[in-house]
PDB file of N, CA and C in Angstrom:
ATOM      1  N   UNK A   1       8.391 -15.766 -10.008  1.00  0.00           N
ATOM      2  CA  UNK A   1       7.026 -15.703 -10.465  1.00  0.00           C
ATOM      3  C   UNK A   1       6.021 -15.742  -9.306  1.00  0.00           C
ATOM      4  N   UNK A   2       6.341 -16.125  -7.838  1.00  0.00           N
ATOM      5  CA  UNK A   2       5.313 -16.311  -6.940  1.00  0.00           C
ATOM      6  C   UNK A   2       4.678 -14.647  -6.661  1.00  0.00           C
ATOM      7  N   UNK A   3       5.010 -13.813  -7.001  1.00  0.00           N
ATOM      8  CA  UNK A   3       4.943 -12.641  -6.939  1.00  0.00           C
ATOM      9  C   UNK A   3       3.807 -12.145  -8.002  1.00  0.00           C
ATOM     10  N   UNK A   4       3.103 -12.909  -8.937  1.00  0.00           N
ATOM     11  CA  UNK A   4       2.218 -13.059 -10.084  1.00  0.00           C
ATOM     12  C   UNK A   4       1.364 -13.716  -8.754  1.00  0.00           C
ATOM     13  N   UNK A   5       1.118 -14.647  -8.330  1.00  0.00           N
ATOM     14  CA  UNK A   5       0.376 -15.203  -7.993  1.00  0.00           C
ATOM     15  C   UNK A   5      -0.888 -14.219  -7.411  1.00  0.00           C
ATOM     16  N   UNK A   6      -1.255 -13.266  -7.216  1.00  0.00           N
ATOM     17  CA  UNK A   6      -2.442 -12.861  -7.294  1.00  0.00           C
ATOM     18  C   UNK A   6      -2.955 -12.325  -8.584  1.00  0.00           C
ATOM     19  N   UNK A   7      -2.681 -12.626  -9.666  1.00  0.00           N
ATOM     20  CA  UNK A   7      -2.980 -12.003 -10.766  1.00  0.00           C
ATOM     21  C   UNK A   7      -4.502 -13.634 -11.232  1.00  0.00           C
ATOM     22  N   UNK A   8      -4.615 -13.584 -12.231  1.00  0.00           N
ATOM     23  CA  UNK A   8      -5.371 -14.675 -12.759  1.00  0.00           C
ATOM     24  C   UNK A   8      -4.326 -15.875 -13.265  1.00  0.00           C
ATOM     25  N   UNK A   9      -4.978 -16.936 -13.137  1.00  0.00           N
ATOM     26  CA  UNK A   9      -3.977 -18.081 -13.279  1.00  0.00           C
ATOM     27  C   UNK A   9      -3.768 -17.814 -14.837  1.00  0.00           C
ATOM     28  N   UNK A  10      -4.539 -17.367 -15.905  1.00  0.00           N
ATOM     29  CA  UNK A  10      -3.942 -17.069 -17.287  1.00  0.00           C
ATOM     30  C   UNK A  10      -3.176 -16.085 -17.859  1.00  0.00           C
ATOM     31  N   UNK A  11      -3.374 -15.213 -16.493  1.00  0.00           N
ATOM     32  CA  UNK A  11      -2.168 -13.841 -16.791  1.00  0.00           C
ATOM     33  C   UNK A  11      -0.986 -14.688 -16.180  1.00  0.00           C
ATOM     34  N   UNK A  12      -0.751 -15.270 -15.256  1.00  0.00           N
ATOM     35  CA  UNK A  12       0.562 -16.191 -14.801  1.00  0.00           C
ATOM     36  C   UNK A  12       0.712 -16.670 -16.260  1.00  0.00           C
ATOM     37  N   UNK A  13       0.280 -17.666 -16.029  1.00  0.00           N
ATOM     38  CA  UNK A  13       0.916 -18.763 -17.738  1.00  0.00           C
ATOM     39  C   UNK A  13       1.190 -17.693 -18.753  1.00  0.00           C
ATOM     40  N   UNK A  14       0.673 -16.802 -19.473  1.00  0.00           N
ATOM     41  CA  UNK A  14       0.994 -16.435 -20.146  1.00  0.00           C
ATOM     42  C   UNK A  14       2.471 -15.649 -20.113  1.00  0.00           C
ATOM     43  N   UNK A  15       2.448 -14.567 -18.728  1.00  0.00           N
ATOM     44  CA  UNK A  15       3.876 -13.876 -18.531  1.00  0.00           C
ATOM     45  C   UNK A  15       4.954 -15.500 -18.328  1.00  0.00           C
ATOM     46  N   UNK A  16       4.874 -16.241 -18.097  1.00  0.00           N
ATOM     47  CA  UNK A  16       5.420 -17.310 -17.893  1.00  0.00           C
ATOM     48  C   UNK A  16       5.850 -17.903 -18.653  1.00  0.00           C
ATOM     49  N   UNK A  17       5.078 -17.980 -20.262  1.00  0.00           N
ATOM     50  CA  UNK A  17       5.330 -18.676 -21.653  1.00  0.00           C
ATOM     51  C   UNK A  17       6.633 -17.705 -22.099  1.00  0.00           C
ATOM     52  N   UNK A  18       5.831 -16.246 -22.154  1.00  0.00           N
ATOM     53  CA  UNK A  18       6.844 -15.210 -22.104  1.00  0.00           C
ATOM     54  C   UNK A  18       8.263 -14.859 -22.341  1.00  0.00           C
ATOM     55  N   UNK A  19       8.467 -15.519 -20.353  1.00  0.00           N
ATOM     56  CA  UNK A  19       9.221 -15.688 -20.303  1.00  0.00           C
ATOM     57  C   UNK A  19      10.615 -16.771 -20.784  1.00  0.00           C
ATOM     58  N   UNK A  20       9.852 -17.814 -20.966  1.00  0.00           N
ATOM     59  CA  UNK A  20      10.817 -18.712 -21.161  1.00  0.00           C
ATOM     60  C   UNK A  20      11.386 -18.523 -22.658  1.00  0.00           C
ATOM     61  N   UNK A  21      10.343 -18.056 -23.603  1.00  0.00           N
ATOM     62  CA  UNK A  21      10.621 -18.055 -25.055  1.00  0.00           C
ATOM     63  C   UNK A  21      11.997 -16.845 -24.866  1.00  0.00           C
ATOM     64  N   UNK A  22      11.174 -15.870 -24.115  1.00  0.00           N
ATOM     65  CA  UNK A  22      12.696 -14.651 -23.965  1.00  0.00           C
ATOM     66  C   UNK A  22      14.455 -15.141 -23.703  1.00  0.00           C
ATOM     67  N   UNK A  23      14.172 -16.290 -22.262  1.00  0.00           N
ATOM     68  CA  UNK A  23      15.155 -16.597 -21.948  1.00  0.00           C
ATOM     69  C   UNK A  23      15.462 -17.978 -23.268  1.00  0.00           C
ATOM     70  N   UNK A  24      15.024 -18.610 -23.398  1.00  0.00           N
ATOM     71  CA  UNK A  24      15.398 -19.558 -24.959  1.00  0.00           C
ATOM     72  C   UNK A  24      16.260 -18.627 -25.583  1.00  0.00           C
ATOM     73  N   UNK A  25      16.062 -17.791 -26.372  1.00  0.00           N
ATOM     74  CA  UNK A  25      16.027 -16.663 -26.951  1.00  0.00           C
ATOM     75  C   UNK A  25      17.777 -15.834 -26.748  1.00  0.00           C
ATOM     76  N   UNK A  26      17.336 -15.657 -25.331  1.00  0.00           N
ATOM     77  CA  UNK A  26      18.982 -14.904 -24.615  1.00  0.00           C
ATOM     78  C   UNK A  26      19.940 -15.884 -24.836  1.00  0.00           C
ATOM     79  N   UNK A  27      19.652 -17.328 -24.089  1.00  0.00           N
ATOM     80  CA  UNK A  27      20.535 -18.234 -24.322  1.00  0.00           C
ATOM     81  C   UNK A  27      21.269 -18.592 -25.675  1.00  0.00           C
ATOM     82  N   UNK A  28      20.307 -18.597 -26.819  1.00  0.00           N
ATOM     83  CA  UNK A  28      20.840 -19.067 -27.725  1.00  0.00           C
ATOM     84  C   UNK A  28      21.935 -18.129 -28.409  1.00  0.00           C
ATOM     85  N   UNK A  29      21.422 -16.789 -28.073  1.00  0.00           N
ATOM     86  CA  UNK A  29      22.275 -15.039 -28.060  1.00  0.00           C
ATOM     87  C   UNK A  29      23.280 -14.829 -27.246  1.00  0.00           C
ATOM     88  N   UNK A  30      23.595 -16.038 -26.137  1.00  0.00           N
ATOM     89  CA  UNK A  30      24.875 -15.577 -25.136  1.00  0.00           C
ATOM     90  C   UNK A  30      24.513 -14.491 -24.152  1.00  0.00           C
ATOM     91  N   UNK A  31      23.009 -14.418 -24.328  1.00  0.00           N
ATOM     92  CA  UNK A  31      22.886 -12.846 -23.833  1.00  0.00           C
ATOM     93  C   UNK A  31      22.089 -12.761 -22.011  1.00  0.00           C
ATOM     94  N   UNK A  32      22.993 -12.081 -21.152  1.00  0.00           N
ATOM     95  CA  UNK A  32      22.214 -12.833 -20.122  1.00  0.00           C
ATOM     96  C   UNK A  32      21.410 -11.072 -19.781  1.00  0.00           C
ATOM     97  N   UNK A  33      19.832 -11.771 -19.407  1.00  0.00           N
ATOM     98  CA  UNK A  33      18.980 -10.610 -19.298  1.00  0.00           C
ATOM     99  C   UNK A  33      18.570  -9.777 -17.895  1.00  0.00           C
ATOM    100  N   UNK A  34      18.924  -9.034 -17.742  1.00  0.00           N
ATOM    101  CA  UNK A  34      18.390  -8.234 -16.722  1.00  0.00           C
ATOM    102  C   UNK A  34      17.817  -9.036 -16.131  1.00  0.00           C
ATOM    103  N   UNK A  35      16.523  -9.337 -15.986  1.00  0.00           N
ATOM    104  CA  UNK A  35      15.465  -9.474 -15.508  1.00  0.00           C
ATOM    105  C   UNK A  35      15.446 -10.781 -14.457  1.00  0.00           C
ATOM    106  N   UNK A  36      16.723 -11.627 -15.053  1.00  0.00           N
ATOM    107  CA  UNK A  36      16.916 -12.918 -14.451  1.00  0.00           C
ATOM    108  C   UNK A  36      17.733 -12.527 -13.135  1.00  0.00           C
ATOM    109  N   UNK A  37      18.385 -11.416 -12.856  1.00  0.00           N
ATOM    110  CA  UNK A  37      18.876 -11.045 -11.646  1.00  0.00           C
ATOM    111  C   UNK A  37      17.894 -10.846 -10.523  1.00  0.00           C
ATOM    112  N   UNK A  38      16.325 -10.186 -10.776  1.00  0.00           N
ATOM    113  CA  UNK A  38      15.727  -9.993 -10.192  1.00  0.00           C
ATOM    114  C   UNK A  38      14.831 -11.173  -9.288  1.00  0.00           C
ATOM    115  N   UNK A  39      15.182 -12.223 -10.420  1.00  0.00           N
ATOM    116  CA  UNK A  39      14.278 -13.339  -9.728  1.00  0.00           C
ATOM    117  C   UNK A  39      15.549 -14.160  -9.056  1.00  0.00           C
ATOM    118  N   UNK A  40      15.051 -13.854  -6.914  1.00  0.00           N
ATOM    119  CA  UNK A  40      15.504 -14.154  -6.436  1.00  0.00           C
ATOM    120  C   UNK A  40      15.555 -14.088  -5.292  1.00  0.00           C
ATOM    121  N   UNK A  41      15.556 -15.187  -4.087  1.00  0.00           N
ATOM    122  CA  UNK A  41      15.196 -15.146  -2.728  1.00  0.00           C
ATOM    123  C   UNK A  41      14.629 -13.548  -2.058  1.00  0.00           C
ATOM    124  N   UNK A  42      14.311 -13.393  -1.341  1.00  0.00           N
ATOM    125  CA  UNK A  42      13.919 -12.257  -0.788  1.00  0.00           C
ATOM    126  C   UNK A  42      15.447 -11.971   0.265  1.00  0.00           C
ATOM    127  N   UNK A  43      15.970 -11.031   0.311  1.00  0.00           N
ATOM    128  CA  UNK A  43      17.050 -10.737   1.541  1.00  0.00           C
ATOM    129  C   UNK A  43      16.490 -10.992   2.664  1.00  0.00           C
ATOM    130  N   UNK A  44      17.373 -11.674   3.311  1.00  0.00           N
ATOM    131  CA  UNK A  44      16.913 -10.849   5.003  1.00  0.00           C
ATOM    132  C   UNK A  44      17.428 -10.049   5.375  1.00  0.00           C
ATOM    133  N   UNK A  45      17.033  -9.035   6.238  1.00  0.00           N
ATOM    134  CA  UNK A  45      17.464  -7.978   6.278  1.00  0.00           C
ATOM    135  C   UNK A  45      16.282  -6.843   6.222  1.00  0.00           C
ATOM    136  N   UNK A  46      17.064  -6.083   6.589  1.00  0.00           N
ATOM    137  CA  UNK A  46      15.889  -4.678   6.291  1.00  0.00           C
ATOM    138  C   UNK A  46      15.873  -3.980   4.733  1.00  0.00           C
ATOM    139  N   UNK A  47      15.201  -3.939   4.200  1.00  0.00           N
ATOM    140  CA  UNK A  47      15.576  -3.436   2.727  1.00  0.00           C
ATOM    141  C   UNK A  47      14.601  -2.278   2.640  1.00  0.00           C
ATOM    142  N   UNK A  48      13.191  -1.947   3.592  1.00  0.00           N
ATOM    143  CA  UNK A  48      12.335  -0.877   3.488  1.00  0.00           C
ATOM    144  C   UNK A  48      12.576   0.113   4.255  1.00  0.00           C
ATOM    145  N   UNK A  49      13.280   0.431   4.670  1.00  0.00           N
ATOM    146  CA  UNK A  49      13.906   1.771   5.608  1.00  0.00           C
ATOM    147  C   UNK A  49      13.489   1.917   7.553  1.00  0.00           C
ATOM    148  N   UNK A  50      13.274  -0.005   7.481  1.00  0.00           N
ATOM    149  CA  UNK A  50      12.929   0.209   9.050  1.00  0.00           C
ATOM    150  C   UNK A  50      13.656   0.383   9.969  1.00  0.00           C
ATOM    151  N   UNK A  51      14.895   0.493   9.848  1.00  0.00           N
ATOM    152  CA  UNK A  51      16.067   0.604  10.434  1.00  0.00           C
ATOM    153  C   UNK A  51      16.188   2.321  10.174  1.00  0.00           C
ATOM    154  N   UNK A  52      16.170   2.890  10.031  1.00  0.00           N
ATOM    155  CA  UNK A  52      15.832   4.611   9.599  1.00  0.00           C
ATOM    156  C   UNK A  52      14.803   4.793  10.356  1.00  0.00           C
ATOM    157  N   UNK A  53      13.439   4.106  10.356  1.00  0.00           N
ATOM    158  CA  UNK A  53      12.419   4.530  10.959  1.00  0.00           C
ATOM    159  C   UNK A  53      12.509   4.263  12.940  1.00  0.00           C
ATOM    160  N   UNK A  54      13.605   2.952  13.100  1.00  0.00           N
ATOM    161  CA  UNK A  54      13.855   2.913  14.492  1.00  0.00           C
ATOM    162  C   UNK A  54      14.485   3.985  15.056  1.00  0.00           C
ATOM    163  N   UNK A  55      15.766   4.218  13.935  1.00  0.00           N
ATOM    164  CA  UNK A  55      16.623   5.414  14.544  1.00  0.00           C
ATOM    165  C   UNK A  55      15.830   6.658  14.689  1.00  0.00           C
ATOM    166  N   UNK A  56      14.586   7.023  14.233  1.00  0.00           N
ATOM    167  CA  UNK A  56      14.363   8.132  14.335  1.00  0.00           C
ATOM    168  C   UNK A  56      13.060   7.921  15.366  1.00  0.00           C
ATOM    169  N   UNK A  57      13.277   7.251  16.230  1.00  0.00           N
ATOM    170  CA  UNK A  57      12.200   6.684  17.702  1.00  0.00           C
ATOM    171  C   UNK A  57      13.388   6.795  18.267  1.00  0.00           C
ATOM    172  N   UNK A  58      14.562   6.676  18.060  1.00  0.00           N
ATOM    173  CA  UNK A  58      15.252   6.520  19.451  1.00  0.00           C
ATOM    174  C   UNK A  58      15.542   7.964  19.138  1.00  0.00           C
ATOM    175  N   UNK A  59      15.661   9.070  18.077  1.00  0.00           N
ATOM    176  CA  UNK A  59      16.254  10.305  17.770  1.00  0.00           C
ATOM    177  C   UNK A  59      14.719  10.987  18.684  1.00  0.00           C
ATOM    178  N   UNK A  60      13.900  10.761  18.536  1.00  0.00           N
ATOM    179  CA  UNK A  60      12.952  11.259  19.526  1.00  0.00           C
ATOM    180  C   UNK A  60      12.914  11.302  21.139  1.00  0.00           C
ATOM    181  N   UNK A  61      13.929  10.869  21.487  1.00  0.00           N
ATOM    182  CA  UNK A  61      14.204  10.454  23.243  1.00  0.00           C
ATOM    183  C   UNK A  61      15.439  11.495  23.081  1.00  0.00           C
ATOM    184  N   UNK A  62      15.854  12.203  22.600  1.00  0.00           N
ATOM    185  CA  UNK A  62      17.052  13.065  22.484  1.00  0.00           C
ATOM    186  C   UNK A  62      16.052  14.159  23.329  1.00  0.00           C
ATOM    187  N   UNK A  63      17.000  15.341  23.559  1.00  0.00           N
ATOM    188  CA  UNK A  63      16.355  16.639  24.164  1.00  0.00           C
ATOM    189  C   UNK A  63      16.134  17.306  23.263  1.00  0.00           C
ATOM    190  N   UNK A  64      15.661  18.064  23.261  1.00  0.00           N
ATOM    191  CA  UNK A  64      15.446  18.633  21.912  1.00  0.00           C
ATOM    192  C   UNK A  64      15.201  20.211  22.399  1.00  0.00           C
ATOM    193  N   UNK A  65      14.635  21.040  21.436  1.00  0.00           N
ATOM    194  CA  UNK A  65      14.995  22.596  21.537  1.00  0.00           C
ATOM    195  C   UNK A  65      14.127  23.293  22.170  1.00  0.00           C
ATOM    196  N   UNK A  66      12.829  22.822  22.235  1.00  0.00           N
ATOM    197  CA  UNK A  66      11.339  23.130  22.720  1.00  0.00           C
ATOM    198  C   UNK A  66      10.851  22.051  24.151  1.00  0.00           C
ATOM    199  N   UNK A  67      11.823  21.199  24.170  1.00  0.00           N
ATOM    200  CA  UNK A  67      11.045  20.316  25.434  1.00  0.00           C
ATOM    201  C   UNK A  67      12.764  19.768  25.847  1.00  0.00           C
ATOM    202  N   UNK A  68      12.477  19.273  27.113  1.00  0.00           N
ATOM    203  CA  UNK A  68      13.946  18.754  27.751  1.00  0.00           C
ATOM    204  C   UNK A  68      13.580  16.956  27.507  1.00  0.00           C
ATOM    205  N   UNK A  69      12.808  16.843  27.502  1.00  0.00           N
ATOM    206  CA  UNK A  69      11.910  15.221  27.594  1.00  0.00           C
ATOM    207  C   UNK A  69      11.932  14.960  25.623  1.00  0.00           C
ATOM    208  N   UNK A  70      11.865  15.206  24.775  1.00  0.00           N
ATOM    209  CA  UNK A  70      11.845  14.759  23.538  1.00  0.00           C
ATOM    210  C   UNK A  70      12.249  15.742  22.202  1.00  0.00           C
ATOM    211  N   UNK A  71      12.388  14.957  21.404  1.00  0.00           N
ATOM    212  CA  UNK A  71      12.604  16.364  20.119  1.00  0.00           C
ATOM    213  C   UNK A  71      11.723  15.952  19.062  1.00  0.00           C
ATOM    214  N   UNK A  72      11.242  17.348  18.215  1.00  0.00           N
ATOM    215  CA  UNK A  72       9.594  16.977  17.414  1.00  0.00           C
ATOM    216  C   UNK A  72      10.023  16.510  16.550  1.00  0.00           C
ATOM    217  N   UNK A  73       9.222  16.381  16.150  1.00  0.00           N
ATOM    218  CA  UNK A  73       8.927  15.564  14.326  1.00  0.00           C
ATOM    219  C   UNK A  73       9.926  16.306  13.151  1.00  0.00           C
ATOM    220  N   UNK A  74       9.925  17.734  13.493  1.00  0.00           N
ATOM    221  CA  UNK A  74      10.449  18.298  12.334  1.00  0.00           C
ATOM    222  C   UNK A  74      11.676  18.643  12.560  1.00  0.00           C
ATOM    223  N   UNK A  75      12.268  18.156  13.389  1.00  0.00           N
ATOM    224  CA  UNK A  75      13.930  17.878  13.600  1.00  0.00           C
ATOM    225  C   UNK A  75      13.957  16.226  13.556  1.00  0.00           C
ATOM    226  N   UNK A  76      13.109  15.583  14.123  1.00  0.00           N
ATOM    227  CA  UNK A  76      13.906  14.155  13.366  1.00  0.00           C
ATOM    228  C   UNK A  76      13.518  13.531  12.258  1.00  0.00           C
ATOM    229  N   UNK A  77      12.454  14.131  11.445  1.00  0.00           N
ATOM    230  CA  UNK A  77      12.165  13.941  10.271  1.00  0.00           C
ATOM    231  C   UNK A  77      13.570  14.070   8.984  1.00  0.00           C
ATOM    232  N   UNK A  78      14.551  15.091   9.510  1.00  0.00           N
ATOM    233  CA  UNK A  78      15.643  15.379   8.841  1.00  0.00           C
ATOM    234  C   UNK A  78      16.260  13.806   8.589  1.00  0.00           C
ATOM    235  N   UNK A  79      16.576  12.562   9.468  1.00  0.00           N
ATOM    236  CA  UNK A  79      16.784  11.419   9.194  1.00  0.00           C
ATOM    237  C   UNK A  79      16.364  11.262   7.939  1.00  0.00           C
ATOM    238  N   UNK A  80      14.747  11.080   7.805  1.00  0.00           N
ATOM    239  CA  UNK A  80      14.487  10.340   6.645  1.00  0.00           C
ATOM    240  C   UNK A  80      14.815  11.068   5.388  1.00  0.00           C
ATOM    241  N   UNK A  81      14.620  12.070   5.357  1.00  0.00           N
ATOM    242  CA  UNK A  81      15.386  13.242   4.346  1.00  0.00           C
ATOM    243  C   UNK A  81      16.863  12.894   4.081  1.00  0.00           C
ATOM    244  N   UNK A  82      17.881  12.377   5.410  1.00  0.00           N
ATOM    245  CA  UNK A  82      19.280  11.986   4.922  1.00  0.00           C
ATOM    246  C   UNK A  82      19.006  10.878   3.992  1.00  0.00           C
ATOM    247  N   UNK A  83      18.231   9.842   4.272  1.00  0.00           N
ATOM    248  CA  UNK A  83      18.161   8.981   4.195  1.00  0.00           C
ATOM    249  C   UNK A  83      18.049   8.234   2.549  1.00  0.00           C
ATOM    250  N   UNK A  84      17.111   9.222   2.248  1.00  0.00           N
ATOM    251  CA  UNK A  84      16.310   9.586   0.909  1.00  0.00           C
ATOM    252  C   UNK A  84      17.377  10.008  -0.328  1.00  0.00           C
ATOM    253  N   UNK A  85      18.027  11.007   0.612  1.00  0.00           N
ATOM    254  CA  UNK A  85      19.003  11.741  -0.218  1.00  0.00           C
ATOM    255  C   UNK A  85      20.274  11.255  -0.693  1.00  0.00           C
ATOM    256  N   UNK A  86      20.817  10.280   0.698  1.00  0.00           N
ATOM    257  CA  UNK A  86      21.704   9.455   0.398  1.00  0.00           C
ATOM    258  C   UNK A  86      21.673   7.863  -0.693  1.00  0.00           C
ATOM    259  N   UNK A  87      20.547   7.618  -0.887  1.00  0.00           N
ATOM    260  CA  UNK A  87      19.774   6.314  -1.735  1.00  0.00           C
ATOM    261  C   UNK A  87      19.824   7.008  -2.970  1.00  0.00           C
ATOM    262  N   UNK A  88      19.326   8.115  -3.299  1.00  0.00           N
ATOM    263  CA  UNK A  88      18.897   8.815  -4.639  1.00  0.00           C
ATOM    264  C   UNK A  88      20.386   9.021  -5.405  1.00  0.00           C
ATOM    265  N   UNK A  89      21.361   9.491  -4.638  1.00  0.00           N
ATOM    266  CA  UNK A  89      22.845   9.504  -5.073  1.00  0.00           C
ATOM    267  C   UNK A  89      23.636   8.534  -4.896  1.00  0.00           C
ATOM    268  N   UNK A  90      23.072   7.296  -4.804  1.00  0.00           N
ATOM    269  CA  UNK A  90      23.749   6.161  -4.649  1.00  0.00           C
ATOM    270  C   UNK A  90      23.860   5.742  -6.078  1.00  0.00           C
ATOM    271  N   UNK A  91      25.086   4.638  -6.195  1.00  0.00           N
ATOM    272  CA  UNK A  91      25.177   3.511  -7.604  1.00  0.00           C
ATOM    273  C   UNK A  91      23.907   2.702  -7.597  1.00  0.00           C
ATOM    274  N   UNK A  92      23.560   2.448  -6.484  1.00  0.00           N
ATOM    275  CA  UNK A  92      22.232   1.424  -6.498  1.00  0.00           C
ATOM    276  C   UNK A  92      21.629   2.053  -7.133  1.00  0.00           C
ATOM    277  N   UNK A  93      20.910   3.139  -6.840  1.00  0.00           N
ATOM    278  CA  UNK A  93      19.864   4.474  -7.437  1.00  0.00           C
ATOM    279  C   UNK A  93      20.193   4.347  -8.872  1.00  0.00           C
ATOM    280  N   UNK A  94      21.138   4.482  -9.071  1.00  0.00           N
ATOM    281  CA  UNK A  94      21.738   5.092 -10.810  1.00  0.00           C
ATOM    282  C   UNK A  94      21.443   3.481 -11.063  1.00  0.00           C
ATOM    283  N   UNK A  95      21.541   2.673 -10.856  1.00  0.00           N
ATOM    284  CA  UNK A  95      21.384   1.407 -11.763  1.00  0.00           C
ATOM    285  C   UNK A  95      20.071   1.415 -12.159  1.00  0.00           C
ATOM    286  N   UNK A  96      19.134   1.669 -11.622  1.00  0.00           N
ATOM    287  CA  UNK A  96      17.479   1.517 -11.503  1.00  0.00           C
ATOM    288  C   UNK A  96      17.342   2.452 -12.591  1.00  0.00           C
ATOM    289  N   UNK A  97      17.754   2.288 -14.090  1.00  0.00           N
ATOM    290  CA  UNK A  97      17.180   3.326 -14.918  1.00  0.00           C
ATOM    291  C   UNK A  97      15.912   3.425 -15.452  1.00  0.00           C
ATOM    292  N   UNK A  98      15.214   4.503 -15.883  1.00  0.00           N
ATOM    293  CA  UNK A  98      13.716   5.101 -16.223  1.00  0.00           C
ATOM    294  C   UNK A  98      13.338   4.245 -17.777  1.00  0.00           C
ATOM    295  N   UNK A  99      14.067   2.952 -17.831  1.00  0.00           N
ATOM    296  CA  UNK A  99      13.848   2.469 -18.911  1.00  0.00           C
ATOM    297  C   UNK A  99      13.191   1.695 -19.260  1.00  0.00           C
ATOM    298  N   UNK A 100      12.374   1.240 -20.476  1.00  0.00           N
ATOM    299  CA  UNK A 100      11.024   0.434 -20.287  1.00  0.00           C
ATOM    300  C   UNK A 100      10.028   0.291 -19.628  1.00  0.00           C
ATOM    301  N   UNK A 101       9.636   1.833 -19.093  1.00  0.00           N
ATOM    302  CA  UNK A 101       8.580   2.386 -18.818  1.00  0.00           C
ATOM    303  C   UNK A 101       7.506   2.579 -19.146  1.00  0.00           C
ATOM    304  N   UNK A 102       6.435   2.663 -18.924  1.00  0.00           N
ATOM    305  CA  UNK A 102       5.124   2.986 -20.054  1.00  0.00           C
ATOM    306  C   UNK A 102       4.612   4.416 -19.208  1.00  0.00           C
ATOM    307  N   UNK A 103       4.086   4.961 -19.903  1.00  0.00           N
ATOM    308  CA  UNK A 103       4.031   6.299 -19.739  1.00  0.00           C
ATOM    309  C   UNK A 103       4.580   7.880 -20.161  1.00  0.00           C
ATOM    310  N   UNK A 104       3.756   9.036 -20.208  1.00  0.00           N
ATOM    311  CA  UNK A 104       4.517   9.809 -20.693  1.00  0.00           C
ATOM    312  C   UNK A 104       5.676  10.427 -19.872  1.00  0.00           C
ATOM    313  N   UNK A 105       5.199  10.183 -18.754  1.00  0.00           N
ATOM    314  CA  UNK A 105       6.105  10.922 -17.513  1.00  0.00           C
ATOM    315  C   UNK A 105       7.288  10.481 -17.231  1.00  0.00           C
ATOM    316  N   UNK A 106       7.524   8.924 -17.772  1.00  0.00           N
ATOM    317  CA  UNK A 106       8.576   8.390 -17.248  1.00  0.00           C
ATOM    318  C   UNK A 106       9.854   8.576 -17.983  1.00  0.00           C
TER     319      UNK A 106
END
């Protein structure tokens, strides 16, 4: 819930009442909910792609096709494109389903 904390202290309490009636609710159902996986320490670690974004500073010190001293943007931009591509076809990816969405698009 510290993740509410910029909202108004009555939008907290309330998602908060919410919650507990939900989880009451699961418990008494055997039922364990999604949502309780999510609440949980932050990793350490890199989890936003800064480790992708280093490799492609050091992929810039390579020679490249147009200069002997560096290679451009639009050859090491291909990284983040692997990068992207490889996440999107991942099990992780496929778990994250388009469900309980609001919107028409989703």
């Amino acid at each position: 819930m510290d993740v509410l904390w910029s909202r108004e202290s009555s939008t907290v309490e309330k998602t908060l009442n919410r919650y507990v009636k939900a989880r009451t609710w699961a418990d008494q159902m055997g039922i364990r909910m999604n949502m309780d996986s999510t609440i949980q320490p932050w990793a350490i670690g890199d989890s936003n792609g800064f480790g992708e974004a280093i490799i492609m500073l050091r992929y810039s010190l390579e020679k490249g096709h147009n200069a002997s001293s560096h290679c451009q943007f639009d050859t090491i931009r291909k990284i983040r494109t692997l990068s992207t591509n490889m996440y999107e076809s991942s099990s992780i990816n496929g778990a994250s389903a388009l469900s309980m969405r609001a919107g028409a698009k989703c």
